[in-house]
Protein backbone atom coordinates (compact mmCIF):
# COMPACT_ATOMS: atom_id res chain seq x y z
CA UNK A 1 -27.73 -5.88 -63.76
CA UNK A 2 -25.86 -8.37 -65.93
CA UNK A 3 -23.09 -5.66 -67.07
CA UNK A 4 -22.76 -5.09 -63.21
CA UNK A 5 -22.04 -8.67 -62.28
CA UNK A 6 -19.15 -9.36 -64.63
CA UNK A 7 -16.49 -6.96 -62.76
CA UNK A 8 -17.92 -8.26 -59.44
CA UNK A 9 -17.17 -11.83 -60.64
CA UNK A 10 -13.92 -10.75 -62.14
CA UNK A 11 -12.80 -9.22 -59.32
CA UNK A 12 -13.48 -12.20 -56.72
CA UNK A 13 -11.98 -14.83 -59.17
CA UNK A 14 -8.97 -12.64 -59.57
CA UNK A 15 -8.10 -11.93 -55.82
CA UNK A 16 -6.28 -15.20 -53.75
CA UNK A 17 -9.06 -16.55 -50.99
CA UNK A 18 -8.09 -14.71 -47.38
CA UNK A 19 -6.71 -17.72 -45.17
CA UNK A 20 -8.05 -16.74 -42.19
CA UNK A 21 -6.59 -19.28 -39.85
CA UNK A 22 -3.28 -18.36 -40.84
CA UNK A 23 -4.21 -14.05 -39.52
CA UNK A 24 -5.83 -15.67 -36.98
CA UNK A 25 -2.40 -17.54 -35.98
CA UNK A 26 -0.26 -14.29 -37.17
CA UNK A 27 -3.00 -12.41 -35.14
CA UNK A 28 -2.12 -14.78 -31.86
CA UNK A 29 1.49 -14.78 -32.36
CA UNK A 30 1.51 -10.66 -32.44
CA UNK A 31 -0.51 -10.70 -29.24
CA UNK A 32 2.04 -13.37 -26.99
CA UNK A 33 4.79 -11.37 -28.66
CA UNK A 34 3.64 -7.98 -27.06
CA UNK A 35 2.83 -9.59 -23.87
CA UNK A 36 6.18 -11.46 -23.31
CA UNK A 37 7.61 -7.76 -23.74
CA UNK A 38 5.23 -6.17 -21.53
CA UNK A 39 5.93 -8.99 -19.22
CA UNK A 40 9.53 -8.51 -19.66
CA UNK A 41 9.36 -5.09 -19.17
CA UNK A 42 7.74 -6.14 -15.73
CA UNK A 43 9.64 -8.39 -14.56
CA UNK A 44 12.69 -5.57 -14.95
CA UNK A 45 10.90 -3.00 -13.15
CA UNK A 46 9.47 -5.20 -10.00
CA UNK A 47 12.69 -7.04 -9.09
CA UNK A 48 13.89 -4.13 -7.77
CA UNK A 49 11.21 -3.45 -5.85
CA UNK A 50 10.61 -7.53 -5.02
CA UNK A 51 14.42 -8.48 -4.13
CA UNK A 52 14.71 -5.99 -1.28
CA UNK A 53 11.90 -7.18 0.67
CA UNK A 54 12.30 -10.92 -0.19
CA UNK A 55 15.65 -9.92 1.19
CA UNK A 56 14.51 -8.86 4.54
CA UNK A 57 12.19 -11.74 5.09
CA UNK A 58 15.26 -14.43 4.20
CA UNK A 59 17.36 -12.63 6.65
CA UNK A 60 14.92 -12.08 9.18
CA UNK A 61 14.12 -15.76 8.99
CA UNK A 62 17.65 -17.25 8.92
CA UNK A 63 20.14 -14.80 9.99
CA UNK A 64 21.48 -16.95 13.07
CA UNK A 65 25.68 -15.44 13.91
CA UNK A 66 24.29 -11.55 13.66
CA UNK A 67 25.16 -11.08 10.16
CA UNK A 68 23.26 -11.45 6.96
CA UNK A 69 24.16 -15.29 5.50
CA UNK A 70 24.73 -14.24 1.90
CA UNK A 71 25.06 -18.01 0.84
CA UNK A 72 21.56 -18.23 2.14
CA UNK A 73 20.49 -15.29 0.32
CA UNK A 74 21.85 -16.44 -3.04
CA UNK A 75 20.20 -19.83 -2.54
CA UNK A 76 16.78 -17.75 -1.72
CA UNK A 77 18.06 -16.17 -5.56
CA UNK A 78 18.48 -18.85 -7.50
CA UNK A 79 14.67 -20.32 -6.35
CA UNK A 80 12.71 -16.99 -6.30
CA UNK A 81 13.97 -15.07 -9.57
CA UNK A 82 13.24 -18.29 -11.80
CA UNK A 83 10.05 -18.18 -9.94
CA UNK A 84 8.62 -14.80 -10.35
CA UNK A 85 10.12 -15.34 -14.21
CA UNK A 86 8.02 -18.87 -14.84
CA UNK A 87 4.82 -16.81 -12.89
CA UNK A 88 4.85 -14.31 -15.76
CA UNK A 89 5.64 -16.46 -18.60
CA UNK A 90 2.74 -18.80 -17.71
CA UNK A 91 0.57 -15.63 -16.96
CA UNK A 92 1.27 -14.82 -20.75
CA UNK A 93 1.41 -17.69 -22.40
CA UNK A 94 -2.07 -19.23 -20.55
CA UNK A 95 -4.90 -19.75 -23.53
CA UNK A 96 -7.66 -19.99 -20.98
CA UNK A 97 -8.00 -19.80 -17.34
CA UNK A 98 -7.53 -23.28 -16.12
CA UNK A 99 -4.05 -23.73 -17.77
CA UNK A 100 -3.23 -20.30 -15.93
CA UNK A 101 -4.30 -21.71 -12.56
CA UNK A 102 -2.71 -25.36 -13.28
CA UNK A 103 0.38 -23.08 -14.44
CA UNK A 104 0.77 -21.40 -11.27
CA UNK A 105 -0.18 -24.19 -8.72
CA UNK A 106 2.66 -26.00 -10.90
CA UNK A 107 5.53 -23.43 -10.66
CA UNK A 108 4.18 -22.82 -6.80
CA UNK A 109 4.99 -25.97 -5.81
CA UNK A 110 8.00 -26.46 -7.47
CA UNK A 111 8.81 -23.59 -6.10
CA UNK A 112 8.15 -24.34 -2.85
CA UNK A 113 9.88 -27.46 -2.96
CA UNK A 114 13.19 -26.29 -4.13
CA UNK A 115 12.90 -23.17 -1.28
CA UNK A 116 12.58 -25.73 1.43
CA UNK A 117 15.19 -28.17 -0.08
CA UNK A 118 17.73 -25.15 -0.39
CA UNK A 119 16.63 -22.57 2.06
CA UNK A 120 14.36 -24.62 4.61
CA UNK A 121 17.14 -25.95 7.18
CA UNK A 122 18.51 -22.57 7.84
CA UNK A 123 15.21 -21.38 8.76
CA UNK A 124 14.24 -20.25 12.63
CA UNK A 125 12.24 -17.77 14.53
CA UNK A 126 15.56 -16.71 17.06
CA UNK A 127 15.51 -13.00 15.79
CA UNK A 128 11.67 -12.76 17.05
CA UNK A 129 13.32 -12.68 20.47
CA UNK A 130 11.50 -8.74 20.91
CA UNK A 131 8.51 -10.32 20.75
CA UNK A 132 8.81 -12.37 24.31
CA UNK A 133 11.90 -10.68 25.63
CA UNK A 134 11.32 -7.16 26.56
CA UNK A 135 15.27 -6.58 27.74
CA UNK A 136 16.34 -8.44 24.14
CA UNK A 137 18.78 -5.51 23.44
CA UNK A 138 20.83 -6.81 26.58
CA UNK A 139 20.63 -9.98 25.19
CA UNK A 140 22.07 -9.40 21.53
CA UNK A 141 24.41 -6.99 22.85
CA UNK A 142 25.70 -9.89 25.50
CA UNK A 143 26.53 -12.17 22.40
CA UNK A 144 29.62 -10.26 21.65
CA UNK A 145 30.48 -8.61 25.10
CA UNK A 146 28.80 -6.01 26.47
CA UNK A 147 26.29 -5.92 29.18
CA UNK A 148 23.46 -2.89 28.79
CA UNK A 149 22.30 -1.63 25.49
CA UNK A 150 22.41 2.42 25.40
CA UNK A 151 18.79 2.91 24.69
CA UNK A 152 15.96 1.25 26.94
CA UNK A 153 13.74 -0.30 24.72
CA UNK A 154 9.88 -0.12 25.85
CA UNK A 155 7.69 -3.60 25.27
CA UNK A 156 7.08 -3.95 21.29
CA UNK A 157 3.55 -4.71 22.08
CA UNK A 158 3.16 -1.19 23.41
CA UNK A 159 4.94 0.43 20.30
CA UNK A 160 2.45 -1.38 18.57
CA UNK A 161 -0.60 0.23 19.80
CA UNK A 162 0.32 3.41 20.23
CA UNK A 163 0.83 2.95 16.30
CA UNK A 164 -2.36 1.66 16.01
CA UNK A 165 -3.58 4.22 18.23
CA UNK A 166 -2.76 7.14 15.86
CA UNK A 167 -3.20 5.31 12.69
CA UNK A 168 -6.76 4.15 13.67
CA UNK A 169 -7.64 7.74 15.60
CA UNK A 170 -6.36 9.77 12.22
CA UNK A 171 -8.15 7.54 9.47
CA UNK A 172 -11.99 8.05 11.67
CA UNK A 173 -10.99 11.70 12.15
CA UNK A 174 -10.10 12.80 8.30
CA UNK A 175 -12.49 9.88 7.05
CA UNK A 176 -15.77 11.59 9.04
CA UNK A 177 -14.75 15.43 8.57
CA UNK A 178 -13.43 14.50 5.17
CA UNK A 179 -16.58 13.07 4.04
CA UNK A 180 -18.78 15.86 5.81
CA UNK A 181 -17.21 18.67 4.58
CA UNK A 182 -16.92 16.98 0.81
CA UNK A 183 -20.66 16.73 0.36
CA UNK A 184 -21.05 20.43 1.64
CA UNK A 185 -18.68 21.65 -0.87
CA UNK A 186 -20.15 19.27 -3.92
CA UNK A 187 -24.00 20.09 -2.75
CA UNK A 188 -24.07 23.71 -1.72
CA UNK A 189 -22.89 27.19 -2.88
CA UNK A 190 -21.75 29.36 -0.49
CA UNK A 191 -19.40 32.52 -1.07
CA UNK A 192 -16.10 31.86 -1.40
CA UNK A 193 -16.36 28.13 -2.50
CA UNK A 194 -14.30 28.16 -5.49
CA UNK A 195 -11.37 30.15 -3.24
CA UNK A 196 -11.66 26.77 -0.86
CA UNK A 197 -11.60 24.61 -3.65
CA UNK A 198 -8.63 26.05 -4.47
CA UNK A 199 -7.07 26.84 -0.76
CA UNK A 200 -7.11 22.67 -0.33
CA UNK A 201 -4.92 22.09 -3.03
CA UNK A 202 -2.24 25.07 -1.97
CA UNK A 203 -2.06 23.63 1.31
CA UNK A 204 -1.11 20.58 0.31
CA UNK A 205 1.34 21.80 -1.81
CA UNK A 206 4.08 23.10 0.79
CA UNK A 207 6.09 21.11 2.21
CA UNK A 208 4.97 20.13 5.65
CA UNK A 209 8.59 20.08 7.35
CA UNK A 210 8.77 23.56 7.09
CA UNK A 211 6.03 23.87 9.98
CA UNK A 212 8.21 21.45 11.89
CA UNK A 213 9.52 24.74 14.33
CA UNK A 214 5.73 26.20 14.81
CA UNK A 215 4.20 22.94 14.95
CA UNK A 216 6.23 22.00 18.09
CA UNK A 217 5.76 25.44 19.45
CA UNK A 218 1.88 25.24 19.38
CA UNK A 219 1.87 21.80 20.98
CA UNK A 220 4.10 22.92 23.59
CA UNK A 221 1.98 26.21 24.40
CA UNK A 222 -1.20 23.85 24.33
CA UNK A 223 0.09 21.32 26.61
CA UNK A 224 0.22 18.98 23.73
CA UNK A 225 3.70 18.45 23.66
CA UNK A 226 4.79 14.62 23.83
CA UNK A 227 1.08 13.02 23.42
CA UNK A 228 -0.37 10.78 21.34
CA UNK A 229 -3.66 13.21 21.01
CA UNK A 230 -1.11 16.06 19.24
CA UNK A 231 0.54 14.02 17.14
CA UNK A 232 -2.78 12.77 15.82
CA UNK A 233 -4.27 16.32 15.69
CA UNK A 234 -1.16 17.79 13.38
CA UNK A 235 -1.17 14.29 11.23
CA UNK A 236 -5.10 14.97 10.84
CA UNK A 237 -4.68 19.07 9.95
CA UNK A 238 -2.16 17.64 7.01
CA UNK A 239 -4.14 14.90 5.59
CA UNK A 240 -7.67 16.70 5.37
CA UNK A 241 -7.19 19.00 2.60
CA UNK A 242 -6.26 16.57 0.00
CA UNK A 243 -8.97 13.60 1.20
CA UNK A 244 -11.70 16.63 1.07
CA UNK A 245 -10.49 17.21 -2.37
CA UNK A 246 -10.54 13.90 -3.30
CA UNK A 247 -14.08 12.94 -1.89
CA UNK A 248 -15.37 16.08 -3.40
CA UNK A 249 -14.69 14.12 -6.62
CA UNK A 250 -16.36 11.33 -5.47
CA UNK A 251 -19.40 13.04 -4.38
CA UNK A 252 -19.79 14.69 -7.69
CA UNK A 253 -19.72 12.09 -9.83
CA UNK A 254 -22.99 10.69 -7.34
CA UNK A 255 -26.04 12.35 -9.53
CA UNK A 256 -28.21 14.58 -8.20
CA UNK A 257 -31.31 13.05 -9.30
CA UNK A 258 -30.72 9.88 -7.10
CA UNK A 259 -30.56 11.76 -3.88
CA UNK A 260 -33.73 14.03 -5.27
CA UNK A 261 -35.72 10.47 -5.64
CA UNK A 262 -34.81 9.81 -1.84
CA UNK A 263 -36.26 13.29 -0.89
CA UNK A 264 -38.97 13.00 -3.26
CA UNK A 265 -40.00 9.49 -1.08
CA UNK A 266 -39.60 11.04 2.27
CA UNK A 267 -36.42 10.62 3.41
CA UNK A 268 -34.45 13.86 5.40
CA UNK A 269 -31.47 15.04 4.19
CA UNK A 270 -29.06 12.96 6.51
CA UNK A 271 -31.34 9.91 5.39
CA UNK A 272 -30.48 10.64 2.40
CA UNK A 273 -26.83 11.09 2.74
CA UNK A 274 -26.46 7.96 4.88
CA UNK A 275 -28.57 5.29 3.17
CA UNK A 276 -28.36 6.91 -0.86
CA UNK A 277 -25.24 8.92 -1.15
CA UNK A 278 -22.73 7.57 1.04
CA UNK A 279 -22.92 3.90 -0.13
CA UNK A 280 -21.97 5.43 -3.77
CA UNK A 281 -19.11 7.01 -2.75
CA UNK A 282 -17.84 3.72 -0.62
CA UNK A 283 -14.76 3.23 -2.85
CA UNK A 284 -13.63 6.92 -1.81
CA UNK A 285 -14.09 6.75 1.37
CA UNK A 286 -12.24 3.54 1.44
CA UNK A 287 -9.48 4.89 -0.60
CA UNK A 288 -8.95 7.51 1.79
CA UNK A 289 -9.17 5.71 4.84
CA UNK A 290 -6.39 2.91 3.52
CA UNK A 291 -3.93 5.87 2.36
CA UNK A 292 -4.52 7.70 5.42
CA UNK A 293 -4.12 4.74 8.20
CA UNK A 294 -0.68 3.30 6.04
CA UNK A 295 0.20 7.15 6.09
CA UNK A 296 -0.17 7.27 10.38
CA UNK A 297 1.31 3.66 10.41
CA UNK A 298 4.57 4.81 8.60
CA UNK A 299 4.61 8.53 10.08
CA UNK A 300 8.23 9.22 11.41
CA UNK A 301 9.43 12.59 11.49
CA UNK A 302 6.63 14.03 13.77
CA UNK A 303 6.29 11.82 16.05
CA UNK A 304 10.27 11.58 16.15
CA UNK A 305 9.72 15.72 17.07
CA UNK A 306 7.02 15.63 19.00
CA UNK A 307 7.17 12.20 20.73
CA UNK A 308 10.09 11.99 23.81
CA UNK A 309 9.26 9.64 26.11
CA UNK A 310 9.86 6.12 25.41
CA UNK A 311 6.70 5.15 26.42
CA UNK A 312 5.02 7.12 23.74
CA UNK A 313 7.11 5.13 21.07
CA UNK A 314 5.71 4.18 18.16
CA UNK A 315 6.46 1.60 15.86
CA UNK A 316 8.72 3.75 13.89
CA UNK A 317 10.35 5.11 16.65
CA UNK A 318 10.75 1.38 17.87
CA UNK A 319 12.62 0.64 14.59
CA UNK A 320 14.69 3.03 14.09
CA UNK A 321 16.07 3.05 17.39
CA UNK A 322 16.94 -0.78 17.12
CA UNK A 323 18.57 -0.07 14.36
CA UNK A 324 20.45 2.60 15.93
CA UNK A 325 21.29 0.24 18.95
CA UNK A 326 21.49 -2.75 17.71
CA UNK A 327 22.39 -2.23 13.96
CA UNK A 328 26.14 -3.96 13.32
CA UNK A 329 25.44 -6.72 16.25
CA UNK A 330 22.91 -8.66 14.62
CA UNK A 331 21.12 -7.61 11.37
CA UNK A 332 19.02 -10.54 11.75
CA UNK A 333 16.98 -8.62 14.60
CA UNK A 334 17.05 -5.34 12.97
CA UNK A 335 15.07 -7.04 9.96
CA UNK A 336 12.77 -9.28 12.24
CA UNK A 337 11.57 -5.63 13.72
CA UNK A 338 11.23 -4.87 9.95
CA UNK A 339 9.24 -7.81 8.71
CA UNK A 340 6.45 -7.30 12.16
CA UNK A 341 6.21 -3.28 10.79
CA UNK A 342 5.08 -4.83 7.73
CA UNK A 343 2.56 -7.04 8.41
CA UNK A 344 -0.80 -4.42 9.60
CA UNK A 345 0.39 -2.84 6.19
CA UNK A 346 0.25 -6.36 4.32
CA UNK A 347 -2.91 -7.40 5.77
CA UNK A 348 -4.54 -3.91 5.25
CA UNK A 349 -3.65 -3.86 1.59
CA UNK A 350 -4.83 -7.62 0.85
CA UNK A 351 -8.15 -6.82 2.62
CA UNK A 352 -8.51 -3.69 0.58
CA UNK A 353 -6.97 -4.62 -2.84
CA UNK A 354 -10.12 -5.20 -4.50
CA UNK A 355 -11.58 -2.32 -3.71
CA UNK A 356 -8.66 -0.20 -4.32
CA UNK A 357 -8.42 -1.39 -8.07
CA UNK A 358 -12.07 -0.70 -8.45
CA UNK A 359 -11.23 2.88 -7.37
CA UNK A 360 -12.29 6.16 -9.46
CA UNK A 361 -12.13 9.76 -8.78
CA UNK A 362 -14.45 10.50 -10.97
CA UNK A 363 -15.56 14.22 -12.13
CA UNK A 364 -14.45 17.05 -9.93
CA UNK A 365 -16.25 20.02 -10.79
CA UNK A 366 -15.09 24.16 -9.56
């Protein structure tokens, strides 16, 4: 015992005493290091992506002769880049939670500030005039000259529920038959299930312009033609296979012995599906309904094709055709149509953000 204690006392005397405070320091520097880059890195990537719609808002907002004030858009620069830059340098450089929060209530405000010292007296609500004014193309077209506009515009309020219309009809159609017909293909075998499987992803492979021709045809031989209800039916037959897929997943990763205990207790099989199953699979379903409504709220090219009448518009339609008519007399409108297409969108993420980051497919099994 003594011979082994010598080299173990040799060896401790003869190696320098780890300084752990100074790893721990090195350890801490490392970590802000890699963050600031990461950060960096994020900052490069989302300007991009930020500028363009900060963009529209400032020129929706303060746009007041027709054409985009670039002085005003520069001033809206200099306070919003420095902004986003201070939000991610006090996101990284924050050592606990309450110097994040007292970090960002900080830069807010003086952000704020220095956005209403710089930006505030150009701001107005003028190129909302579609809102109360349903003749407002005569009215920015009579600021330089002309009398009529070319296209008559329908109210925006109507636009705005037939969009809601077909967003809202699509997302309870695919999220009901999607959900059904998932649980069938994750509970039961039945011949030709794997082929199915299979089938969903192949039809949502192609490209779904090519159909544009037969698409129109059927409606037209159906009496669909230039209604809501066919627009809603094609949008539905193209977002099914790929939510079925995806809820499949879902449905899967639920395991088989929780439903079993539900059966086991005396529930039915639809008791068990409603009250066990489906409230695991919430996130999915969810998922699916968010991507499909934002997926009828931006849809353009069919209803462009299958839509004529004006007052079967929707809020796509509604854009593009004030950009078409009143595009080059005032940009200021053009982007105030903009900034009210965005807002169901903006509201429907924020509602469903936390949910959405909590999503997982999960297993998907043949």
């Amino acid at each position: 015992m003594a011979a082994q204690g010598i080299p173990m006392a040799y060896t401790a005397a003869s190696e320098p005493a780890a300084d752990w405070d100074a790893l721990a320091a090195r350890a801490r520097g490392v970590r802000r290091t890699k963050a600031v880059v990461l950060y960096a890195f994020l900052i490069a990537v989302s300007l991009p992506i930020i500028l363009p719609y900060f963009w529209l808002v400032t020129i929706a907002f303060s746009a007041r002769t027709g054409v985009a004030e670039t002085a005003v858009l520069w001033r809206s620069m200099v306070v919003i880049v420095p902004a986003v830059v201070a939000f991610w340098l006090t996101a990284a450089l924050a050592q606990s939670r309450r110097q994040l929060w007292i970090g960002i209530a900080a830069v807010a405000a003086i952000a704020g500030f220095a956005f209403a010292l710089l930006v505030g007296p150009d701001l107005h609500l003028d190129n909302f005039i579609f809102l109360w004014e349903p003749d407002f193309a005569s009215v920015v077209r009579s600021r330089i000259g002309e009398v009529k506009g070319a296209v008559q515009f329908p109210n925006v309020w109507h636009a705005f529920g037939n969009s809601i219309l077909i967003a809202g009809a699509q997302t309870t159609i695919v999220v009901t038959v999607a959900s059904l017909a998932a649980y069938y293909l994750s509970r039961f075998q039945f011949p030709g299930r794997s082929s199915m499987l299979r089938s969903l992803l192949v039809l949502h492979a192609f490209p779904v312009l090519t159909l544009i021709v037969p698409m129109f045809l059927m409606l037209y031989w159906i009496g669909l033609l230039d209604t809501l209800s066919g627009v809603i039916l094609v949008l539905v037959a193209f977002e099914l296979p790929f939510a079925i897929f995806i809820m499949k997943g879902f449905f899967d990763a639920v395991p088989w012995d929780i439903e079993m205990s539900a059966l086991t207790d005396g529930a039915s099989r639809r008791q068990a599906f409603v009250s066990v199953v489906l409230p695991q699979v919430r996130n999915g379903i969810l998922a699916i309904a968010v991507f499909t409504f934002i997926r009828g709220w931006e849809e353009y090219i069919f209803v462009f094709t299958f839509l004529i009448r004006n007052s079967n518009w929707t809020m796509s339609l509604y854009m593009y055709w004030v950009r078409d008519d009143v595009m080059g007399v005032d940009y200021g409108v053009v982007s105030a149509v903009g900034v009210f297409y965005l807002v169901p969108s903006l509201i429907l993420y924020m509602a469903a953000q936390r949910y959405l980051m909590q999503m997982s497919i999960g297993g998907v099994k043949g």
